[in-house]
C-alpha atoms as a PDB file:
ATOM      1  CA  UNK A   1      -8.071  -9.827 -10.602  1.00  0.00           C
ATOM      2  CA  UNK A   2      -6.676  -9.445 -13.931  1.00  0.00           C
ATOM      3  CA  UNK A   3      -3.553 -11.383 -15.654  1.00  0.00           C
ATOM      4  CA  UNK A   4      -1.351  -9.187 -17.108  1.00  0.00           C
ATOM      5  CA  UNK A   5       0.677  -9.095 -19.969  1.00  0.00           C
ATOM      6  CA  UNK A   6       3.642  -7.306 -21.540  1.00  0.00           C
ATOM      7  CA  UNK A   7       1.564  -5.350 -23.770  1.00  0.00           C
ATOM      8  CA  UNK A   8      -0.830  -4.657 -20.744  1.00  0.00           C
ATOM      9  CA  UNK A   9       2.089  -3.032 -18.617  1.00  0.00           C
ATOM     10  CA  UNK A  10       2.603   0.152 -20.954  1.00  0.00           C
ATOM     11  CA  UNK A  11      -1.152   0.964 -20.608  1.00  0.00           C
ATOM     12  CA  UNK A  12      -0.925   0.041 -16.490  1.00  0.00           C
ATOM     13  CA  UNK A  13       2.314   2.519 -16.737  1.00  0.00           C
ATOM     14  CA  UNK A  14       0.025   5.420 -16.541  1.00  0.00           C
ATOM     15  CA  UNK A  15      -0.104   5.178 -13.123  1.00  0.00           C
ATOM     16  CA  UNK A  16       2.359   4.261 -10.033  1.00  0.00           C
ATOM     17  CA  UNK A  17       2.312   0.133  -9.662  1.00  0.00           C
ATOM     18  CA  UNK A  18       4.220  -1.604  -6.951  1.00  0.00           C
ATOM     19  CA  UNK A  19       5.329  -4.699  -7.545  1.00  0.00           C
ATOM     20  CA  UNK A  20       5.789  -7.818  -4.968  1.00  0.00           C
ATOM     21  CA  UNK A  21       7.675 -11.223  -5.468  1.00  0.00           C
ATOM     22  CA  UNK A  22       7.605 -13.571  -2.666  1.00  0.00           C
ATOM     23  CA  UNK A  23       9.630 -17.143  -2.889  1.00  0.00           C
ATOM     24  CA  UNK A  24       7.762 -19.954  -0.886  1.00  0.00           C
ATOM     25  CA  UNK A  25       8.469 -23.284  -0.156  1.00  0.00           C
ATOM     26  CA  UNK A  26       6.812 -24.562  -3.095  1.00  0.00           C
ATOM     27  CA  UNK A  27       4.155 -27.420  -0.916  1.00  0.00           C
ATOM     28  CA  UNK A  28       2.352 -24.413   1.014  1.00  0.00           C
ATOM     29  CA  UNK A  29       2.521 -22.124  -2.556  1.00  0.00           C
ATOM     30  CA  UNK A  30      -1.239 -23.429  -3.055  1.00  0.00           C
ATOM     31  CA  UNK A  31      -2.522 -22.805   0.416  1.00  0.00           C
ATOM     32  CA  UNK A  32      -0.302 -19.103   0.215  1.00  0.00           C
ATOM     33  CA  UNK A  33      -2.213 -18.077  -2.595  1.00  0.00           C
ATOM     34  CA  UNK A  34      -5.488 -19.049  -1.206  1.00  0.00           C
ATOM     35  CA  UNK A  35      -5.007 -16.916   1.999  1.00  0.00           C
ATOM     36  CA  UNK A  36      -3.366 -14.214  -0.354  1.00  0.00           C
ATOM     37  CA  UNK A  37      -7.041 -14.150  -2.404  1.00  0.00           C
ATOM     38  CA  UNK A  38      -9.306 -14.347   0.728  1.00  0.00           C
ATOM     39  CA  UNK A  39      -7.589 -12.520   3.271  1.00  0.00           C
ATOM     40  CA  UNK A  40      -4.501 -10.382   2.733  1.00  0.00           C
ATOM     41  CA  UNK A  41      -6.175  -9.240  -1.085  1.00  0.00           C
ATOM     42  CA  UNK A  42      -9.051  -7.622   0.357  1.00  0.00           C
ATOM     43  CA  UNK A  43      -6.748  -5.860   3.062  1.00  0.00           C
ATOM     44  CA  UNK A  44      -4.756  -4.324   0.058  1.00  0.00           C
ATOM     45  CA  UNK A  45      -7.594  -2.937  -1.670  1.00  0.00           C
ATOM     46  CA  UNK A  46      -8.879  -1.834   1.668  1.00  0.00           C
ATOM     47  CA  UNK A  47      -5.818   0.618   1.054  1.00  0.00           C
ATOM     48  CA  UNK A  48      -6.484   4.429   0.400  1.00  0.00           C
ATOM     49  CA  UNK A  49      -5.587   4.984  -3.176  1.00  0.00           C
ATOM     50  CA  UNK A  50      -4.617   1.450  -4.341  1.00  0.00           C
ATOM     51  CA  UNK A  51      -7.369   0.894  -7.164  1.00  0.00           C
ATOM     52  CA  UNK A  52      -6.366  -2.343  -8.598  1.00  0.00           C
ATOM     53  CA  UNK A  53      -4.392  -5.422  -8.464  1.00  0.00           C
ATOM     54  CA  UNK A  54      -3.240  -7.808 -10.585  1.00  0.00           C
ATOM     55  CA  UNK A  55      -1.510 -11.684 -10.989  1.00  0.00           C
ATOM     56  CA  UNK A  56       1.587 -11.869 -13.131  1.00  0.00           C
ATOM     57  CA  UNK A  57       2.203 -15.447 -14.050  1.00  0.00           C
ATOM     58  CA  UNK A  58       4.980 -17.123 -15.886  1.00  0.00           C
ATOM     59  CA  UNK A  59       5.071 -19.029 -18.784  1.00  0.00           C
ATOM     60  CA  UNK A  60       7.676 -21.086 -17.354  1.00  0.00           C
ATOM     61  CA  UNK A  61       7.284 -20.516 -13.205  1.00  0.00           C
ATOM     62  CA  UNK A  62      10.096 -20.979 -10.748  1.00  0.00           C
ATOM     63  CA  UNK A  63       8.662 -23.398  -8.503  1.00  0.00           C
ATOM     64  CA  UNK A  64       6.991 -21.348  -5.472  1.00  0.00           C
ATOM     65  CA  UNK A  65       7.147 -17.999  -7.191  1.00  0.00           C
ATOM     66  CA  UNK A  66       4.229 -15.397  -6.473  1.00  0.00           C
ATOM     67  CA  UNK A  67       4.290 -12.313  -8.183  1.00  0.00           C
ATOM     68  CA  UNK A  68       1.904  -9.395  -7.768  1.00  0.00           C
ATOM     69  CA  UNK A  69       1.053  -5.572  -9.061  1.00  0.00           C
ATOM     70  CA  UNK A  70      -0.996  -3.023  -7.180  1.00  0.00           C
ATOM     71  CA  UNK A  71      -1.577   0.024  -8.896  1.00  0.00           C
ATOM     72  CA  UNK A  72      -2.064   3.184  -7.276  1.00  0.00           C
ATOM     73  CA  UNK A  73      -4.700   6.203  -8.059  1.00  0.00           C
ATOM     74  CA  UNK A  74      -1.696   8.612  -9.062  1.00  0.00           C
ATOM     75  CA  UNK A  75       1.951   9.495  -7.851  1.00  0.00           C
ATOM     76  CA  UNK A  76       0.390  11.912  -5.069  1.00  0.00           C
ATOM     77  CA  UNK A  77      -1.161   9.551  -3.058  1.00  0.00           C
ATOM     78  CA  UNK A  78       1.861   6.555  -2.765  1.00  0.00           C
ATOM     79  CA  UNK A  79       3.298   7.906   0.351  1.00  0.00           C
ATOM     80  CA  UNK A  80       0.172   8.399   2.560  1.00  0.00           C
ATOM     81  CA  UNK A  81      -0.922   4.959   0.985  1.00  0.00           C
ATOM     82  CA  UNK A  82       2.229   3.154   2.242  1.00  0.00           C
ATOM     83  CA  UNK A  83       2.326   4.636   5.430  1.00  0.00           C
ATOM     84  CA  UNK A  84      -1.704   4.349   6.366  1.00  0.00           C
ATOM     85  CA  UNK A  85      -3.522   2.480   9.320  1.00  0.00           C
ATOM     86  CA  UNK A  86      -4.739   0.143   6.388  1.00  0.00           C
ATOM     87  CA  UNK A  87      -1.188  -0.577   4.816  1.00  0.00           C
ATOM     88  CA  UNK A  88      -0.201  -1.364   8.352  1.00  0.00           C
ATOM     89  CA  UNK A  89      -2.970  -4.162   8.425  1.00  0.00           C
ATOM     90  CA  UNK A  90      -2.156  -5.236   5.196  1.00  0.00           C
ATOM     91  CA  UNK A  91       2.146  -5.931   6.429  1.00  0.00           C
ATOM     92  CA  UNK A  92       0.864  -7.798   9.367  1.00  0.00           C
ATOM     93  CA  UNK A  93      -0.600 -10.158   7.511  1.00  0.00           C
ATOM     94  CA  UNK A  94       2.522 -11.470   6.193  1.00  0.00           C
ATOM     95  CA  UNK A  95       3.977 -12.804   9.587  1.00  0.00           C
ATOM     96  CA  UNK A  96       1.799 -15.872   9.757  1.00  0.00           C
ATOM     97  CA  UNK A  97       4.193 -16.424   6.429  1.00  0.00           C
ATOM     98  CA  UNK A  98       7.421 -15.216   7.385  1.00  0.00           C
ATOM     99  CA  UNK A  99       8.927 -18.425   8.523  1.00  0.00           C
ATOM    100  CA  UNK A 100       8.154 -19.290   4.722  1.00  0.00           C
ATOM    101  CA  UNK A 101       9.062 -17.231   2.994  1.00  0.00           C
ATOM    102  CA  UNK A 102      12.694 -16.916   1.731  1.00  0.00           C
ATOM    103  CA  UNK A 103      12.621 -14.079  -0.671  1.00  0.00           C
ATOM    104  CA  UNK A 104      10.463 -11.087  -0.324  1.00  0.00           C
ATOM    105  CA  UNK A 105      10.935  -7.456  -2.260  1.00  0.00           C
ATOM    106  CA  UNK A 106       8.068  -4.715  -2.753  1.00  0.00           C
ATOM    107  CA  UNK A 107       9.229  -2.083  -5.885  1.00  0.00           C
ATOM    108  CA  UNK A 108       7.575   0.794  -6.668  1.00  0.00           C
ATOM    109  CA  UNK A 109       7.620   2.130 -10.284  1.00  0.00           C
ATOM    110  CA  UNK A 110       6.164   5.214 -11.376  1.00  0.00           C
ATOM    111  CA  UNK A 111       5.899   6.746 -14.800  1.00  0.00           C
ATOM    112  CA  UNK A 112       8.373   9.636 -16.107  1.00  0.00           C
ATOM    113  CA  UNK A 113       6.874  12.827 -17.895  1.00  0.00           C
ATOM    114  CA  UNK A 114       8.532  13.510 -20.980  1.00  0.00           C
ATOM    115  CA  UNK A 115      12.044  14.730 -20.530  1.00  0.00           C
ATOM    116  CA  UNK A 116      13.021  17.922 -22.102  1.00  0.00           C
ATOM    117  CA  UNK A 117      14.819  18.232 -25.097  1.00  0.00           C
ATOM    118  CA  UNK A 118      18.074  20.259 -24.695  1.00  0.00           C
ATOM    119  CA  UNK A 119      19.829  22.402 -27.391  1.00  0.00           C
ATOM    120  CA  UNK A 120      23.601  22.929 -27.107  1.00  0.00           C
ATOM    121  CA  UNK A 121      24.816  26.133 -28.661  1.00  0.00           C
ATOM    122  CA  UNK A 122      28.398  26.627 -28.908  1.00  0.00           C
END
């Protein structure tokens, strides 16, 4: 697992990346991420067309702050990666957490082609 940086996210920007913050009661944040490393990592990787992961840490953290970035194969394969047998796995994982955690959001960002440049003529 790689820790990324500013720079790093224009070259990860070539492909799809979903993004998930979680907000913990900050005494179980160190047993969280162990279980997030061991168990529910491998299940996300176990996903068809997620080929990476990676840690995003803080320079200043909010106490009990977990942030993480998958990155997906292309923009053709996000839907039938979310919604596989795997992916399914990899959500249940979460509800031996869900009584703590108190913030949870999953983004997906995907890059744009080049827009077209438009020519008025009056």
């Amino acid at each position: 697992m790689a820790y990324a940086t500013l720079r790093d996210m224009t070259v990860l920007m070539r492909h799809p990346i979903m993004i998930v913050r979680a907000r913990l009661d900050p005494t179980v944040l160190d047993a969280f991420e162990d279980w997030h490393r061991k168990t529910h990592l491998p299940h996300v990787l176990d996903i068809p067309g997620i080929v990476s992961a990676f840690r995003v840490r803080a320079s200043d953290p909010i106490a009990g702050a977990h942030l993480m970035g998958y990155t997906f194969e292309d923009e053709t394969v996000v839907q039938a990666a979310l919604s596989s047998e795997e992916a399914q796995v990899a959500r249940r994982d979460w509800e031996s957490w869900a009584d703590q955690v108190y913030e949870l959001s999953v983004e997906i960002y995907a890059p744009l082609a080049p827009l077209p440049i438009f020519q008025h003529h009056n």
